[in-house]
C-alpha atoms as a PDB file:
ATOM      1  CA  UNK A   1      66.081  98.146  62.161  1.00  0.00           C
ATOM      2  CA  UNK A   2      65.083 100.526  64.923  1.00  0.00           C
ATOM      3  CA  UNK A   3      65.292  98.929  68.368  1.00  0.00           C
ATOM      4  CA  UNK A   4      64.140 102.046  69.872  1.00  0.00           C
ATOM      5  CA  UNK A   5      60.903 102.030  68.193  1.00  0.00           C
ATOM      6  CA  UNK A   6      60.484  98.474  68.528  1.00  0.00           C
ATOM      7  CA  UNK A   7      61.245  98.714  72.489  1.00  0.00           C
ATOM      8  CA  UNK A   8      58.661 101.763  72.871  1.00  0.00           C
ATOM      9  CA  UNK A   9      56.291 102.031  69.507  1.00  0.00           C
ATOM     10  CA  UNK A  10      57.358 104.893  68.997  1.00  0.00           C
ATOM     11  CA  UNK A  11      58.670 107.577  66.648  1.00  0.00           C
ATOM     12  CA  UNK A  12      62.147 108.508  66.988  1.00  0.00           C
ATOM     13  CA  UNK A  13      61.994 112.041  68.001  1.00  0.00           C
ATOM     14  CA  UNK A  14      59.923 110.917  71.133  1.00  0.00           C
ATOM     15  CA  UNK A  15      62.651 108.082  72.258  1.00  0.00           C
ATOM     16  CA  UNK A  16      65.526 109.945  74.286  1.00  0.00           C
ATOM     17  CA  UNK A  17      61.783 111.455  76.309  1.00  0.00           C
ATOM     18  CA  UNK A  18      61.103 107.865  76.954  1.00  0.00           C
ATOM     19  CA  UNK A  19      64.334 106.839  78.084  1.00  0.00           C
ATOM     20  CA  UNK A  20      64.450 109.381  80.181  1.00  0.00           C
ATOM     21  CA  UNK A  21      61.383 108.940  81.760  1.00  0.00           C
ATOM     22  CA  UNK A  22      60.860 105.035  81.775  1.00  0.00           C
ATOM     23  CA  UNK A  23      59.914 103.779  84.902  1.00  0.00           C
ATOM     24  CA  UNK A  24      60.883  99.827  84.420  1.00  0.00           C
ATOM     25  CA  UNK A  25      63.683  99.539  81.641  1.00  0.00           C
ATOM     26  CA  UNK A  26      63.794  95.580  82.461  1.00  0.00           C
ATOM     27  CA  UNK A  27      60.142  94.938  81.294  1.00  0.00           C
ATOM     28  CA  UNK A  28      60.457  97.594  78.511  1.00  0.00           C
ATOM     29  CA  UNK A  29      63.106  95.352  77.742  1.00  0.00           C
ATOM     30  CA  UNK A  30      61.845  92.307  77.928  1.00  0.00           C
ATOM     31  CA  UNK A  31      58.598  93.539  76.055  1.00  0.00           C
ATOM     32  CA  UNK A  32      61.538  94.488  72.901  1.00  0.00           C
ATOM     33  CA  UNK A  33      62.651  91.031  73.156  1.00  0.00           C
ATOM     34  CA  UNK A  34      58.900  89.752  72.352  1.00  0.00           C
ATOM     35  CA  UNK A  35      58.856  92.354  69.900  1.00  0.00           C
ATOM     36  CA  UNK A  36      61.598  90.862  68.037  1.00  0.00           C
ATOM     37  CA  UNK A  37      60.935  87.275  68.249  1.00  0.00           C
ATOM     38  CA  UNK A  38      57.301  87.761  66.806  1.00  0.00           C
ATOM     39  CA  UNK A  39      59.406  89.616  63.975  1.00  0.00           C
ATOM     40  CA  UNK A  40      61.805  86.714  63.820  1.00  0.00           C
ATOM     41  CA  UNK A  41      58.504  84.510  63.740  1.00  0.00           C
ATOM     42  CA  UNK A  42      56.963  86.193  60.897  1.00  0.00           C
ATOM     43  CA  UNK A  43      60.210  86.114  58.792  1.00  0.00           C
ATOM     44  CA  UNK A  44      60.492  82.506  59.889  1.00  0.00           C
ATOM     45  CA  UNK A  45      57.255  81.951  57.994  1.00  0.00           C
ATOM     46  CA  UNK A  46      57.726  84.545  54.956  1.00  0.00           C
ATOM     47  CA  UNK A  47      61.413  81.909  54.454  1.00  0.00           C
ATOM     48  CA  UNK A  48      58.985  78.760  54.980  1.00  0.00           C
ATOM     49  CA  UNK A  49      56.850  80.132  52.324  1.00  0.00           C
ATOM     50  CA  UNK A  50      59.777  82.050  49.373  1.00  0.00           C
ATOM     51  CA  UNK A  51      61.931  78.195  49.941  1.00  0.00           C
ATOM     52  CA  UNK A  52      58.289  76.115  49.236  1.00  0.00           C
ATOM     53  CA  UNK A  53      58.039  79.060  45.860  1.00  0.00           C
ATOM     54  CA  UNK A  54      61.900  78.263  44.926  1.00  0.00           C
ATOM     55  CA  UNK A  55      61.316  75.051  45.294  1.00  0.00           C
ATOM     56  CA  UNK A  56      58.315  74.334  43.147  1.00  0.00           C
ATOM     57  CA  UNK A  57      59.936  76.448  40.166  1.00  0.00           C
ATOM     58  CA  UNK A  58      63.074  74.318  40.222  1.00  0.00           C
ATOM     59  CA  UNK A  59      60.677  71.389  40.331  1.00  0.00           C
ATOM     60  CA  UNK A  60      58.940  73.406  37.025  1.00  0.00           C
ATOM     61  CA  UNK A  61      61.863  73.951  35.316  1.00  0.00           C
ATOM     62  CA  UNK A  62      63.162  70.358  35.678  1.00  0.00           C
ATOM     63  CA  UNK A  63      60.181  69.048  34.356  1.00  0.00           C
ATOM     64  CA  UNK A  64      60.103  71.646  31.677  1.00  0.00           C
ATOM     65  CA  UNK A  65      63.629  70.548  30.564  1.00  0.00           C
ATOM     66  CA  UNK A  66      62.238  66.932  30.779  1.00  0.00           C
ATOM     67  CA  UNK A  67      59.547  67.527  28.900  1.00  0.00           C
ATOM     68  CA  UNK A  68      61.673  69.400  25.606  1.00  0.00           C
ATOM     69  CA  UNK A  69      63.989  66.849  25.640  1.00  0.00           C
ATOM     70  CA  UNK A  70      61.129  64.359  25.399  1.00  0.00           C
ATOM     71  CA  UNK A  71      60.002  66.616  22.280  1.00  0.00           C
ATOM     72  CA  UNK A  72      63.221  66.833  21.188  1.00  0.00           C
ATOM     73  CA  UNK A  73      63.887  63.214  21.123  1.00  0.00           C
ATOM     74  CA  UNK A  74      60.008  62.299  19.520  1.00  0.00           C
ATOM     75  CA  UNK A  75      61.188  64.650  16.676  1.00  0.00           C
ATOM     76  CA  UNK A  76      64.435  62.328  16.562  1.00  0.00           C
ATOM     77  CA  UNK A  77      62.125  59.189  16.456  1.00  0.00           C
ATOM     78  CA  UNK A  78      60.016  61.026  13.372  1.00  0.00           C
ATOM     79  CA  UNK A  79      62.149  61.743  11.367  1.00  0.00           C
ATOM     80  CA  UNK A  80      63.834  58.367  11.525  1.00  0.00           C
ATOM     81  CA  UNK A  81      60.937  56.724  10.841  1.00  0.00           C
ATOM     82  CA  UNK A  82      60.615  58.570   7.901  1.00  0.00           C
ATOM     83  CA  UNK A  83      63.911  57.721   6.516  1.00  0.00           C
ATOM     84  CA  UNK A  84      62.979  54.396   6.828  1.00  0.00           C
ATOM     85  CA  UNK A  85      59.577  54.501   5.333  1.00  0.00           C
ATOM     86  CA  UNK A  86      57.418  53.939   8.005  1.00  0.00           C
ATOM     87  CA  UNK A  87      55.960  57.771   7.861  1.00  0.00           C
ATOM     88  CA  UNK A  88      55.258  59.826   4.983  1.00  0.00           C
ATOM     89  CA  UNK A  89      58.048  62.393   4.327  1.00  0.00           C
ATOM     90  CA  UNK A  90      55.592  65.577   4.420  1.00  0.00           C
ATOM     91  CA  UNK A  91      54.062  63.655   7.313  1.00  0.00           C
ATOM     92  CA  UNK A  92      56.700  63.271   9.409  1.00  0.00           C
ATOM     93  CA  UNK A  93      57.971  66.937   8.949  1.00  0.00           C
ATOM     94  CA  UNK A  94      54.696  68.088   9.932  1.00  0.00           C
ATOM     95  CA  UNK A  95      54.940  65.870  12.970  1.00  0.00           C
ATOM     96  CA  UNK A  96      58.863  66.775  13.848  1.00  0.00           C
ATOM     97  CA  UNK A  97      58.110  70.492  13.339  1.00  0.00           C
ATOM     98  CA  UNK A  98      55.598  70.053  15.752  1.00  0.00           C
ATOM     99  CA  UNK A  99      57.548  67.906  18.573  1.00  0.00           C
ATOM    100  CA  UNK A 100      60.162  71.019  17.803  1.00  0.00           C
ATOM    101  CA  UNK A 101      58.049  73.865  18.558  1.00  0.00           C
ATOM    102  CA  UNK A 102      56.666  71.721  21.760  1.00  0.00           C
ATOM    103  CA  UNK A 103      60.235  72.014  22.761  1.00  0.00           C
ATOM    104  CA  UNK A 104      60.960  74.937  22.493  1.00  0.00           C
ATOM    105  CA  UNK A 105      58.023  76.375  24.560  1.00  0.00           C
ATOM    106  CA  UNK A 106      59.292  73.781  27.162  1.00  0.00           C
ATOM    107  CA  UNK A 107      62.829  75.273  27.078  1.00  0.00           C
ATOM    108  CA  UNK A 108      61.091  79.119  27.398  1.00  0.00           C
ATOM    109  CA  UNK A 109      59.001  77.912  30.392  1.00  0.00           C
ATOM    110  CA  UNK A 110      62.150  76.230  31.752  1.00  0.00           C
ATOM    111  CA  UNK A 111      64.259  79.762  31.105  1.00  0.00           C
ATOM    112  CA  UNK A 112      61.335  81.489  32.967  1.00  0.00           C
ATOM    113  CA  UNK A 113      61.255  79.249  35.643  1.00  0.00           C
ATOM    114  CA  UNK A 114      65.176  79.187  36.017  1.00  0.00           C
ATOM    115  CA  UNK A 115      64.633  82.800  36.383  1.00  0.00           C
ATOM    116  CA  UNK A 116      62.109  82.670  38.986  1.00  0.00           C
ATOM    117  CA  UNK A 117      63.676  80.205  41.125  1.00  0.00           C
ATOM    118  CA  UNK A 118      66.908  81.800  40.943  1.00  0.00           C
ATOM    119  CA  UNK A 119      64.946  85.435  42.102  1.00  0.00           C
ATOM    120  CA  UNK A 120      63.344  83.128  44.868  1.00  0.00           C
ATOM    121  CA  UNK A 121      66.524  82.089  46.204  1.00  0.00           C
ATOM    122  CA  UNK A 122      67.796  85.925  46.365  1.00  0.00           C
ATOM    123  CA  UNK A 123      64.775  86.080  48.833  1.00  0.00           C
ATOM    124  CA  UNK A 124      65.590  82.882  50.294  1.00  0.00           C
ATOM    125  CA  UNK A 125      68.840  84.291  51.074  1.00  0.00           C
ATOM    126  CA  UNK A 126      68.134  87.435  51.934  1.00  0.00           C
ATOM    127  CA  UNK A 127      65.228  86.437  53.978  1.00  0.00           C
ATOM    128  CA  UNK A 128      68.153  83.960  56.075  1.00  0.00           C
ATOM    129  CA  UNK A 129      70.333  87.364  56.305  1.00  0.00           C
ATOM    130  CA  UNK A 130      67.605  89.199  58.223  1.00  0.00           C
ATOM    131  CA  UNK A 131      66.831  85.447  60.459  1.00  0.00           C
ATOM    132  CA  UNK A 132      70.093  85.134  61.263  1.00  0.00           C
ATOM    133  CA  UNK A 133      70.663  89.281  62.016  1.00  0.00           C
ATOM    134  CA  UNK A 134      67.416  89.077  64.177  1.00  0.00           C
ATOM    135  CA  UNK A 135      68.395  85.449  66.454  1.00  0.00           C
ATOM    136  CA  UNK A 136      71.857  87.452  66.834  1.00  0.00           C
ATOM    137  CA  UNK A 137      69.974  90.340  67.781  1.00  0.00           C
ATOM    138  CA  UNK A 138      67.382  88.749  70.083  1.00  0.00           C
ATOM    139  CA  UNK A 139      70.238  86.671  71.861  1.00  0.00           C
ATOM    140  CA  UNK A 140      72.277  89.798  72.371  1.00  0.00           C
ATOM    141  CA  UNK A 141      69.704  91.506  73.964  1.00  0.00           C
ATOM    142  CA  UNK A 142      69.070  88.498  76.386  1.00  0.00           C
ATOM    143  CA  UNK A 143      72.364  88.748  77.207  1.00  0.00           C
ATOM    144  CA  UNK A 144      72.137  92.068  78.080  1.00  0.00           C
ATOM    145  CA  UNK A 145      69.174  91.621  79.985  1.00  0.00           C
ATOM    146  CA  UNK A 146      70.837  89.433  82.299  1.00  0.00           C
ATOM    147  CA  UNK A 147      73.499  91.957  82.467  1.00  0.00           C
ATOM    148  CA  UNK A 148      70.941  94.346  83.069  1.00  0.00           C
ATOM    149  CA  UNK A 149      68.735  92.738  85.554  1.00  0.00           C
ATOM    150  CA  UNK A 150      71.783  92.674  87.564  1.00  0.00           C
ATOM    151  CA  UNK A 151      72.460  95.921  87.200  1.00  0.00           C
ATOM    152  CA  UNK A 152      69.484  97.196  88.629  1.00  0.00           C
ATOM    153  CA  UNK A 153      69.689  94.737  91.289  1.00  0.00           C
ATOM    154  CA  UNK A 154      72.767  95.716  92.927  1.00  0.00           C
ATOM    155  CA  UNK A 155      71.546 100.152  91.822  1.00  0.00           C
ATOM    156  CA  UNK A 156      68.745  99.188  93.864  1.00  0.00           C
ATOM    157  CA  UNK A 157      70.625  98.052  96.912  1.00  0.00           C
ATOM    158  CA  UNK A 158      73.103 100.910  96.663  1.00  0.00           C
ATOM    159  CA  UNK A 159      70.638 103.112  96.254  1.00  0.00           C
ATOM    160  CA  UNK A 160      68.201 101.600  99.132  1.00  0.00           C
ATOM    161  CA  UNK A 161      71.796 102.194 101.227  1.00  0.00           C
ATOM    162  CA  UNK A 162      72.771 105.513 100.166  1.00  0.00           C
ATOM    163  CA  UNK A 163      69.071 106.782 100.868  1.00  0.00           C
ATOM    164  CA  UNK A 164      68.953 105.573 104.399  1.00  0.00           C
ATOM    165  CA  UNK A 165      72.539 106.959 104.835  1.00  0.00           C
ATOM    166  CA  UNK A 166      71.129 110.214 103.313  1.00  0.00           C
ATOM    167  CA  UNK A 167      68.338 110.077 105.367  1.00  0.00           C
ATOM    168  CA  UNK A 168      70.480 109.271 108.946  1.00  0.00           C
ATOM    169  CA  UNK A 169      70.270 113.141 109.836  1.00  0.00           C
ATOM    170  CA  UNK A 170      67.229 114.023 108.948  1.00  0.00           C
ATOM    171  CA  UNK A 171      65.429 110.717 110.772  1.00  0.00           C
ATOM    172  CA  UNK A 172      67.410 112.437 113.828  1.00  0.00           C
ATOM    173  CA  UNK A 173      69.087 108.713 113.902  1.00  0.00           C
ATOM    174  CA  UNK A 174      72.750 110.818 114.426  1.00  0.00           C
ATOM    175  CA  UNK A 175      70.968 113.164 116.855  1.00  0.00           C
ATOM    176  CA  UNK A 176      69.754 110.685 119.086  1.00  0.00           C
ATOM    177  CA  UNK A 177      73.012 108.435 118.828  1.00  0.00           C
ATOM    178  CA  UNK A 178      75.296 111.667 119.948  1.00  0.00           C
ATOM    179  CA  UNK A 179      72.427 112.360 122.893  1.00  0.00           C
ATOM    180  CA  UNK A 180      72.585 108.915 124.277  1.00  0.00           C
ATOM    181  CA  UNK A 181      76.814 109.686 124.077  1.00  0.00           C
ATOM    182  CA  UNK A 182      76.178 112.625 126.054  1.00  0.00           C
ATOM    183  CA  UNK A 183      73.955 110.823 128.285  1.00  0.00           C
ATOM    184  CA  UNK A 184      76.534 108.267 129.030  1.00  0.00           C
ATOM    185  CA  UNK A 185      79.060 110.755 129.670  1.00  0.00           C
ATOM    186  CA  UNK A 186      76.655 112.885 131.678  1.00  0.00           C
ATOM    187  CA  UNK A 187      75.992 109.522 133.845  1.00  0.00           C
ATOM    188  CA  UNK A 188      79.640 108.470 133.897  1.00  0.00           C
ATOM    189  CA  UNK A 189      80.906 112.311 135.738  1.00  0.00           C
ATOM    190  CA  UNK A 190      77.991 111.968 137.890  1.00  0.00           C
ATOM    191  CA  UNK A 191      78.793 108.969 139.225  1.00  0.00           C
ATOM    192  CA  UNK A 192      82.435 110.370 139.706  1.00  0.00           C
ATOM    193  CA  UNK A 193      80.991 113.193 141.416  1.00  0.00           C
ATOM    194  CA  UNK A 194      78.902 110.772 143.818  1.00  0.00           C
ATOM    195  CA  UNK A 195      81.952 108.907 143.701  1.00  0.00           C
ATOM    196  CA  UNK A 196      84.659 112.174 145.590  1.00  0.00           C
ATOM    197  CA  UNK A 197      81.735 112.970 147.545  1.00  0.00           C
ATOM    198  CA  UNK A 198      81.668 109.821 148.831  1.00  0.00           C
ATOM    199  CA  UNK A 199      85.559 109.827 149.119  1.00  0.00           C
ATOM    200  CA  UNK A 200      84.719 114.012 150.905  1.00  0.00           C
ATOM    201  CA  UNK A 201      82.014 112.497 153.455  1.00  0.00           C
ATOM    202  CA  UNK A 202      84.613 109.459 154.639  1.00  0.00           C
ATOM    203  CA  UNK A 203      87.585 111.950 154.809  1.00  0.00           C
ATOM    204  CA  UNK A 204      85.510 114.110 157.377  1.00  0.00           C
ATOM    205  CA  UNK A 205      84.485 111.373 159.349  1.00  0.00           C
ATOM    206  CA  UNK A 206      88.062 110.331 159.868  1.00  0.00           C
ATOM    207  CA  UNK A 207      88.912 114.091 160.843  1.00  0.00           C
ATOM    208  CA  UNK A 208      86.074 114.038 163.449  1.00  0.00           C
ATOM    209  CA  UNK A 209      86.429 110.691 164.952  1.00  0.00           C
ATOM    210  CA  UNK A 210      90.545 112.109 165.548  1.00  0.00           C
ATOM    211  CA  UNK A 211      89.607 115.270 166.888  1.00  0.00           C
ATOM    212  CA  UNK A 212      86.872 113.571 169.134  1.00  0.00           C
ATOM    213  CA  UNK A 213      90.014 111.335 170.386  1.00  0.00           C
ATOM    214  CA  UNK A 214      92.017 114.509 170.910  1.00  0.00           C
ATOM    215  CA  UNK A 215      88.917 116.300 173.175  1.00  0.00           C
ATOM    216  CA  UNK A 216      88.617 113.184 175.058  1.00  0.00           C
ATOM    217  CA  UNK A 217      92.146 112.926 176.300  1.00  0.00           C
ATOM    218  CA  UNK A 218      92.160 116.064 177.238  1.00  0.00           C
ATOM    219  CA  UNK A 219      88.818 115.678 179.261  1.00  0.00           C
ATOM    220  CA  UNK A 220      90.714 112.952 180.800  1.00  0.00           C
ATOM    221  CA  UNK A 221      93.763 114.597 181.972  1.00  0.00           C
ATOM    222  CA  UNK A 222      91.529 117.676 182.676  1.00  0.00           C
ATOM    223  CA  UNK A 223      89.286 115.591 184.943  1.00  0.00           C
ATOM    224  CA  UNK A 224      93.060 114.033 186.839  1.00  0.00           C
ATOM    225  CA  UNK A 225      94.088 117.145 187.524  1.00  0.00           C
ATOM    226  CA  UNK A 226      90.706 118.532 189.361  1.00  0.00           C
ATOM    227  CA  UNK A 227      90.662 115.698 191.769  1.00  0.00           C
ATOM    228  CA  UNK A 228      94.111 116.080 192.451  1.00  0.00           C
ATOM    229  CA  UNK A 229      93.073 119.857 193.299  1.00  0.00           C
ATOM    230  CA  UNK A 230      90.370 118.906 195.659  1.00  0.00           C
ATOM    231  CA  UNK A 231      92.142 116.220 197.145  1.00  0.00           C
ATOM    232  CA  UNK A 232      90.117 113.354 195.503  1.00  0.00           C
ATOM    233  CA  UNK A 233      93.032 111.508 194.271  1.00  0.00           C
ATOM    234  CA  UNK A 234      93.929 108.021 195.730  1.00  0.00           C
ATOM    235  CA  UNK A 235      96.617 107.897 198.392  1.00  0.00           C
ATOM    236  CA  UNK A 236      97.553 104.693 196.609  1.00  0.00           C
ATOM    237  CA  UNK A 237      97.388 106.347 193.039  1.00  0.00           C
END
């Protein structure tokens, strides 16, 4: 049996091609599986049909070795009846030969039968050889189905992964993660920068509001010592 060309229909030389370029091994599959089971089918009926043959020729050769040993046994009665004068001698030979040659054409027809049946059963059996290769067969291959269906269920969702991973760079999905990074850290040292100017603007403030402190005091004791010059000062001072 050729599962390839039961899978695909076709020749042998032309399978590896369609392996190679199937697009959907699980219903190629599962169409091989129907495949088989209509073969299993029609062997199912070729066994229903060799057993009903066997049968009826064991049936035929029983009744054939009924019927010569009822021959047989009328021959038996015949002669008997001879001996004891109810039949005519030549009469009853006649008769007995008769019953004997009946029997014997019952005991061919039973040989030919026994023949028949027993080259019925040979089918029978051989016929139950391929039934029982083919239900091992089909149930293998819905094993492996199951195994396969799997298969290709968990390639799919590797392969569905691995694309879009393939596919991260090109989508620019790695490119426009590392931009917003730079962003951030664009954002981040300006804010720093913002943040020492800041920190710059309230140092010089502090330097200005000391040196205006200085000026003034100066101002002050510059201011004293004019009066004091002209004479403005207070005697009580």
């Amino acid at each position: 049996m050729n599962f390839l060309k039961r899978i695909f229909k076709i020749g042998q030389a032309e399978a590896n091609a369609a392996i190679d370029n199937m697009e959907d091994p699980i219903k190629l599959t599962e169409q091989g599986i129907r495949d088989l089971k209509l073969d299993l089918n029609k062997n199912l009926e070729s066994l229903a049909q060799v057993k009903a043959l066997a049968i009826r020729a064991k049936n035929d050769k029983k009744e054939m070795d009924n019927s010569a040993e009822e021959y047989y046994n009328k021959a038996v009665i015949i002669l008997k009846k001879a001996k004891s004068g109810e039949l005519v001698a030549e009469e009853a030979d006649r008769l007995a030969k008769q019953a004997l040659l009946k029997k014997e054409e019952a005991s061919e027809k039973a040989t030919q039968y026994a023949n028949e049946a027993s080259k019925l059963q040979e089918s029978v059996n051989q016929l139950d050889g391929n039934i029982q290769e083919l239900k091992n067969t089909i149930n293998n291959w819905e094993n492996e189905l199951k195994t396969l269906k799997a298969r290709v269920k968990v390639s799919n969702a590797k392969s569905s992964l691995n694309k879009q991973m393939a596919q991260l760079d090109s989508t620019g999905t790695v490119s426009m993660l590392e931009r917003m990074k730079e962003k951030v850290d664009q954002e981040e040292a300006l804010a720093e920068a913002y943040g020492e100017i800041a920190n710059k603007n309230q140092s010089i403030d502090s330097e200005l509001d000391k040196a205006a402190n200085v000026s003034e005091a100066n101002a002050d004791n510059e201011l004293d010592e004019l009066k004091k010059n002209l004479g403005l000062t207070d005697k009580n001072t």
